[in-house]
N, C-alpha and C. Protein backbone atom coordinates (compact mmCIF):
# COMPACT_ATOMS: atom_id res chain seq x y z
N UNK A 1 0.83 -1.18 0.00
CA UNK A 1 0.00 0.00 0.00
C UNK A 1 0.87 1.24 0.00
N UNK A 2 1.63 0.96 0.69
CA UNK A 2 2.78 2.28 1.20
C UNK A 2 3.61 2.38 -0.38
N UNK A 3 4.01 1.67 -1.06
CA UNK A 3 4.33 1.72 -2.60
C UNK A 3 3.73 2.24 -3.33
N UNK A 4 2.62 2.20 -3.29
CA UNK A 4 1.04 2.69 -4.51
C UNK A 4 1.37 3.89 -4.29
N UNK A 5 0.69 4.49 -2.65
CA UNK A 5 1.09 5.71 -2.84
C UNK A 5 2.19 6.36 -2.86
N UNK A 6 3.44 5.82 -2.34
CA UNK A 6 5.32 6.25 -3.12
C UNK A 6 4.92 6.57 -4.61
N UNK A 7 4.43 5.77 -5.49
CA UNK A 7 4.93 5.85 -6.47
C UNK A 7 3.98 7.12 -7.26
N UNK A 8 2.78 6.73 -6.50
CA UNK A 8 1.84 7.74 -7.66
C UNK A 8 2.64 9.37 -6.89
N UNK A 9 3.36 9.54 -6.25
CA UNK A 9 3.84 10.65 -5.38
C UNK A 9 2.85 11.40 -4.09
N UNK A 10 2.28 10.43 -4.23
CA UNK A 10 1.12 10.72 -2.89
C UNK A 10 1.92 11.29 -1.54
N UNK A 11 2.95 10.22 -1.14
CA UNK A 11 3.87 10.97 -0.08
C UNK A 11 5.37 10.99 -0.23
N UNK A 12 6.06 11.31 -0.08
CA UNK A 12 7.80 11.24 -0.35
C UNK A 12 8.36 9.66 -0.17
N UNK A 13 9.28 9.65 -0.87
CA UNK A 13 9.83 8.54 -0.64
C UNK A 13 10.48 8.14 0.64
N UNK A 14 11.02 9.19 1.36
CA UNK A 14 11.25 9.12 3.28
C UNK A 14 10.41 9.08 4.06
N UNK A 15 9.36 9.42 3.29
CA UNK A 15 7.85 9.34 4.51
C UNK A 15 7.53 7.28 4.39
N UNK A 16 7.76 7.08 3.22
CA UNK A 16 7.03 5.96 2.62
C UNK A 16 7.93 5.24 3.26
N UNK A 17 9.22 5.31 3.85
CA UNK A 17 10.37 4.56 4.14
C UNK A 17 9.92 4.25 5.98
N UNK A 18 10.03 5.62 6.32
CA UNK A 18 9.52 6.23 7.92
C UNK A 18 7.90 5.00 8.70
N UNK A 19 7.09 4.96 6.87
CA UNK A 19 6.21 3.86 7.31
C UNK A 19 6.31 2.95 7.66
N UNK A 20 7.26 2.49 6.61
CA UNK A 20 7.72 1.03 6.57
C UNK A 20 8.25 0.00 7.77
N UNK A 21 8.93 1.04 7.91
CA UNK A 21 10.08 1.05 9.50
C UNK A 21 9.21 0.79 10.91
N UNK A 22 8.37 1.85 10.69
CA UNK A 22 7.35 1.76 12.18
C UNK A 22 6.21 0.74 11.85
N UNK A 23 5.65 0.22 10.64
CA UNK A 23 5.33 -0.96 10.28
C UNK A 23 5.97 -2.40 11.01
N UNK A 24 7.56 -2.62 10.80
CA UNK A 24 8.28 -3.53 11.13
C UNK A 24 8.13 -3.62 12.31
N UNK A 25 8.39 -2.44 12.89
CA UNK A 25 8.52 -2.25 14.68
C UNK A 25 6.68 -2.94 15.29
N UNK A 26 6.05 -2.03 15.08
CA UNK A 26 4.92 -2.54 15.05
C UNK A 26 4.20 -3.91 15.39
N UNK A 27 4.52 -4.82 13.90
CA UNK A 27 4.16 -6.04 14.18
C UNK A 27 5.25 -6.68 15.09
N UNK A 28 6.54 -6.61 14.94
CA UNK A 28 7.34 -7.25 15.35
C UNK A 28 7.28 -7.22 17.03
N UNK A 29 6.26 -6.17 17.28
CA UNK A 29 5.95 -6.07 18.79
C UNK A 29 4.83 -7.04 19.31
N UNK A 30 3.97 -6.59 18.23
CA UNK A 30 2.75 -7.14 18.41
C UNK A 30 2.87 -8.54 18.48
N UNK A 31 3.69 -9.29 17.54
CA UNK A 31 4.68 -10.64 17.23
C UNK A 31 4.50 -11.44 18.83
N UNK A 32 5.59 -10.67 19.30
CA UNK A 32 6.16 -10.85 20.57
C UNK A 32 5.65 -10.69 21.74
N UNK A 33 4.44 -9.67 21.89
CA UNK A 33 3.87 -9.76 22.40
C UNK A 33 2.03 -10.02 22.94
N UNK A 34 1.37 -10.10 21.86
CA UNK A 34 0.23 -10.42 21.72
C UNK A 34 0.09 -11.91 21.55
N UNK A 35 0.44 -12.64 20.17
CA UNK A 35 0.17 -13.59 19.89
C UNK A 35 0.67 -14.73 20.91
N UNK A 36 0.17 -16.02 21.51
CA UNK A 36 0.56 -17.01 21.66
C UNK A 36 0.15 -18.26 21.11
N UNK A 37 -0.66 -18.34 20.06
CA UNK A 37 -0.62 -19.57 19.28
C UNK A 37 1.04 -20.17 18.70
N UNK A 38 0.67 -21.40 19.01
CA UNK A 38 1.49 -22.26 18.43
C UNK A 38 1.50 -23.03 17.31
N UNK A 39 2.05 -23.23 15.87
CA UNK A 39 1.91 -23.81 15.10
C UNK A 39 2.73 -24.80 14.84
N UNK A 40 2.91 -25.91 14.13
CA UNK A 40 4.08 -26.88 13.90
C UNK A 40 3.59 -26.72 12.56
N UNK A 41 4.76 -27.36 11.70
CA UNK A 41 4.63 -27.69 10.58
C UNK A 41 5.87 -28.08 9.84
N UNK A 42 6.05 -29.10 8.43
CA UNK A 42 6.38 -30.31 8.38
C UNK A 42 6.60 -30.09 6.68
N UNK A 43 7.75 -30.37 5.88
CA UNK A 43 7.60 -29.90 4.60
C UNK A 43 8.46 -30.58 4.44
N UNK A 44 9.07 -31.23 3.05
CA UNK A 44 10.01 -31.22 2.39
C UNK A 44 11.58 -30.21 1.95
N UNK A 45 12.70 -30.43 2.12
CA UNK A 45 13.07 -28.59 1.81
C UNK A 45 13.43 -28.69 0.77
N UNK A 46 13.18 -28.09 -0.32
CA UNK A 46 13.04 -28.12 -1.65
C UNK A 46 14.52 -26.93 -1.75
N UNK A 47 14.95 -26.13 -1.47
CA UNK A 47 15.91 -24.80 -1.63
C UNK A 47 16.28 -24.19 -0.17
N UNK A 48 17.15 -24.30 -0.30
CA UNK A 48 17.54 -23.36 1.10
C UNK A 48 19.30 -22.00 0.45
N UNK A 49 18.62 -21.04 1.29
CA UNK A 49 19.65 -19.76 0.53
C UNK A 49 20.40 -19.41 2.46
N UNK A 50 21.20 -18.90 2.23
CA UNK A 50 21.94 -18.01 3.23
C UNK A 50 22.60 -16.86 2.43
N UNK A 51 22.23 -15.68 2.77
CA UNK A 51 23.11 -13.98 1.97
C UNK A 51 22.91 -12.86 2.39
N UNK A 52 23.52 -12.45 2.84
CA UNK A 52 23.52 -11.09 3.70
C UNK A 52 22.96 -11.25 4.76
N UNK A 53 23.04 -12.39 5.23
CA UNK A 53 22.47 -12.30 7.32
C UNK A 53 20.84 -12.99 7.21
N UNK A 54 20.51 -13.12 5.94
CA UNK A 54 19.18 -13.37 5.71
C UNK A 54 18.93 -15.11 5.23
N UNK A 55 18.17 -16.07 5.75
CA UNK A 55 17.71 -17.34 5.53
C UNK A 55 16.69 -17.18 4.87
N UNK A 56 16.83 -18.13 3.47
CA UNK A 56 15.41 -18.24 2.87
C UNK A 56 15.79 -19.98 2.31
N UNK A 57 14.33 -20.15 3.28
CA UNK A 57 14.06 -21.71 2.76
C UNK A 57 12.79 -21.88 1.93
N UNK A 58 13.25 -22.79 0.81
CA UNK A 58 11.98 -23.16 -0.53
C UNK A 58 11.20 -24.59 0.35
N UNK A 59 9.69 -24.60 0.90
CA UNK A 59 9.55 -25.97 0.94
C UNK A 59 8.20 -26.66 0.51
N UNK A 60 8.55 -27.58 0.19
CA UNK A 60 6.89 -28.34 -0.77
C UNK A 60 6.32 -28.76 0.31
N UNK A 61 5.17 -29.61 -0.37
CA UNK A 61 4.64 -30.19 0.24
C UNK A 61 4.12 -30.35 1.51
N UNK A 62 3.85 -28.81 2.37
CA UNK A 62 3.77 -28.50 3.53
C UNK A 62 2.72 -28.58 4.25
N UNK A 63 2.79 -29.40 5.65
CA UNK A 63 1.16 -29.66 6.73
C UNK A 63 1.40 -28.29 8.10
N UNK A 64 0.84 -27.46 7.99
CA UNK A 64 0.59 -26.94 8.96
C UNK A 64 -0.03 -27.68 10.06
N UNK A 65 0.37 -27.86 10.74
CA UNK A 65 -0.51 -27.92 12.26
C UNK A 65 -0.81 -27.16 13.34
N UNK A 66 -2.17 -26.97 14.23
CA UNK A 66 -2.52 -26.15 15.09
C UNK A 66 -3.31 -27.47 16.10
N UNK A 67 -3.49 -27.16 17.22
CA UNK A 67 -4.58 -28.40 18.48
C UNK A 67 -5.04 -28.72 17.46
N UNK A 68 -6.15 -28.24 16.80
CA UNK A 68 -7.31 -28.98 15.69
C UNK A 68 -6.98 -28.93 14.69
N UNK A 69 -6.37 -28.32 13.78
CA UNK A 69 -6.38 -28.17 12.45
C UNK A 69 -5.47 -28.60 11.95
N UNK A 70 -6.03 -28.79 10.73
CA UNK A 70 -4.42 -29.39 9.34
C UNK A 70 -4.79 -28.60 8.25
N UNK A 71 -3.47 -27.59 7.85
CA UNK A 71 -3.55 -27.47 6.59
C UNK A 71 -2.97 -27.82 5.93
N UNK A 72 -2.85 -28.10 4.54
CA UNK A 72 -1.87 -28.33 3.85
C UNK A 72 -1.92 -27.81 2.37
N UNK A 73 -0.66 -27.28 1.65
CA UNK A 73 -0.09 -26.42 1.05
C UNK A 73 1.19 -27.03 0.39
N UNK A 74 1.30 -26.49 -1.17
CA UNK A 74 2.19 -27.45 -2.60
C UNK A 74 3.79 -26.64 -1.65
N UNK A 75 3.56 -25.51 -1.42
CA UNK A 75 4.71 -25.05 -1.62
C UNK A 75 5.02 -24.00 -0.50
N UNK A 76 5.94 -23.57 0.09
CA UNK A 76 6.21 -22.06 0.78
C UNK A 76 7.02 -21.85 0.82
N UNK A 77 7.35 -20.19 1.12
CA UNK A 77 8.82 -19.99 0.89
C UNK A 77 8.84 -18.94 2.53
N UNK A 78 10.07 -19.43 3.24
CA UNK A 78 10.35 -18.67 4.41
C UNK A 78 11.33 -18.42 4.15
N UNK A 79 11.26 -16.35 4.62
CA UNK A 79 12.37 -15.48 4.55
C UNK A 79 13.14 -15.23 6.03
N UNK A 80 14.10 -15.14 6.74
CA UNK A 80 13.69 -14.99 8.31
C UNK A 80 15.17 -14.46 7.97
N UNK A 81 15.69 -13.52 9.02
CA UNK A 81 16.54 -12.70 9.22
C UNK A 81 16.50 -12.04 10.98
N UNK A 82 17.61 -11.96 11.74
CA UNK A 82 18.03 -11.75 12.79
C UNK A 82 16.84 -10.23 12.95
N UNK A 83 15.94 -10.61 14.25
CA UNK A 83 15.03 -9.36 14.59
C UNK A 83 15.59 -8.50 15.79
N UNK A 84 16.70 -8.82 16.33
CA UNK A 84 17.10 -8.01 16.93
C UNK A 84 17.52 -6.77 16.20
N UNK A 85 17.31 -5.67 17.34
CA UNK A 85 17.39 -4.05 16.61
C UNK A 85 18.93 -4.04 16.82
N UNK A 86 19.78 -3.46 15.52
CA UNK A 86 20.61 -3.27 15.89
C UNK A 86 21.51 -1.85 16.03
N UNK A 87 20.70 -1.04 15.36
CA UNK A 87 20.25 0.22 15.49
C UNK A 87 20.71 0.66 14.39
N UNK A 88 21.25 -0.06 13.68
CA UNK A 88 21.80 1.03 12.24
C UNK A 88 20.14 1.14 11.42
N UNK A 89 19.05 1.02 11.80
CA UNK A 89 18.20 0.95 10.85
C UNK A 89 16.99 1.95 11.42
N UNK A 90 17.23 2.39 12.20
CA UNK A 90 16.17 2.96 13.36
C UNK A 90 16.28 4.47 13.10
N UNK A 91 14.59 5.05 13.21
CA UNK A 91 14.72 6.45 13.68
C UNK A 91 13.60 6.59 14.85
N UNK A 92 14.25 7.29 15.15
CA UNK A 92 13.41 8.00 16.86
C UNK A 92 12.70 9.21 16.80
């Protein structure tokens, strides 16, 4: 959303950045502190990357699990990267 309007020039490209940022912070709170569901889940690993501090695994054939539920899904891709702040990325 924050792109659409970057691009049509709706707001600056530092404002659109400024979103982004307090976006991250945001959930990454909310993450940590709201949610306590637990999920498992069970895949094949089809690709796995390591580059620039960042993990991305390719995996098929994937069963989510929750107490009751099963889903299941051909394919997913997880991006995951260190969430500690380390402050080179932060404004106050």
């Amino acid at each position: 959303m924050t792109f659409i309007f970057s691009q049509s020039q709706q707001i600056t490209p530092q404002l659109a950045l400024q979103v982004l940022l307090q976006f991250d912070k945001a959930i990454n709170s909310a993450l940590a502190q709201r949610v306590r569901n637990r999920v498992n889940f069970r895949g094949s690993l089809n690709t796995y990357r390591f580059c620039d501090n960042v993990w991305t695994f390719v995996l098929n054939d994937v069963e989510f699990r929750e107490v009751t539920e099963l889903i299941k899904v051909d394919k997913v891709k997880i991006v995951a990267c260190d969430g500690k702040n380390t402050g080179s990325n932060t404004t106050e």
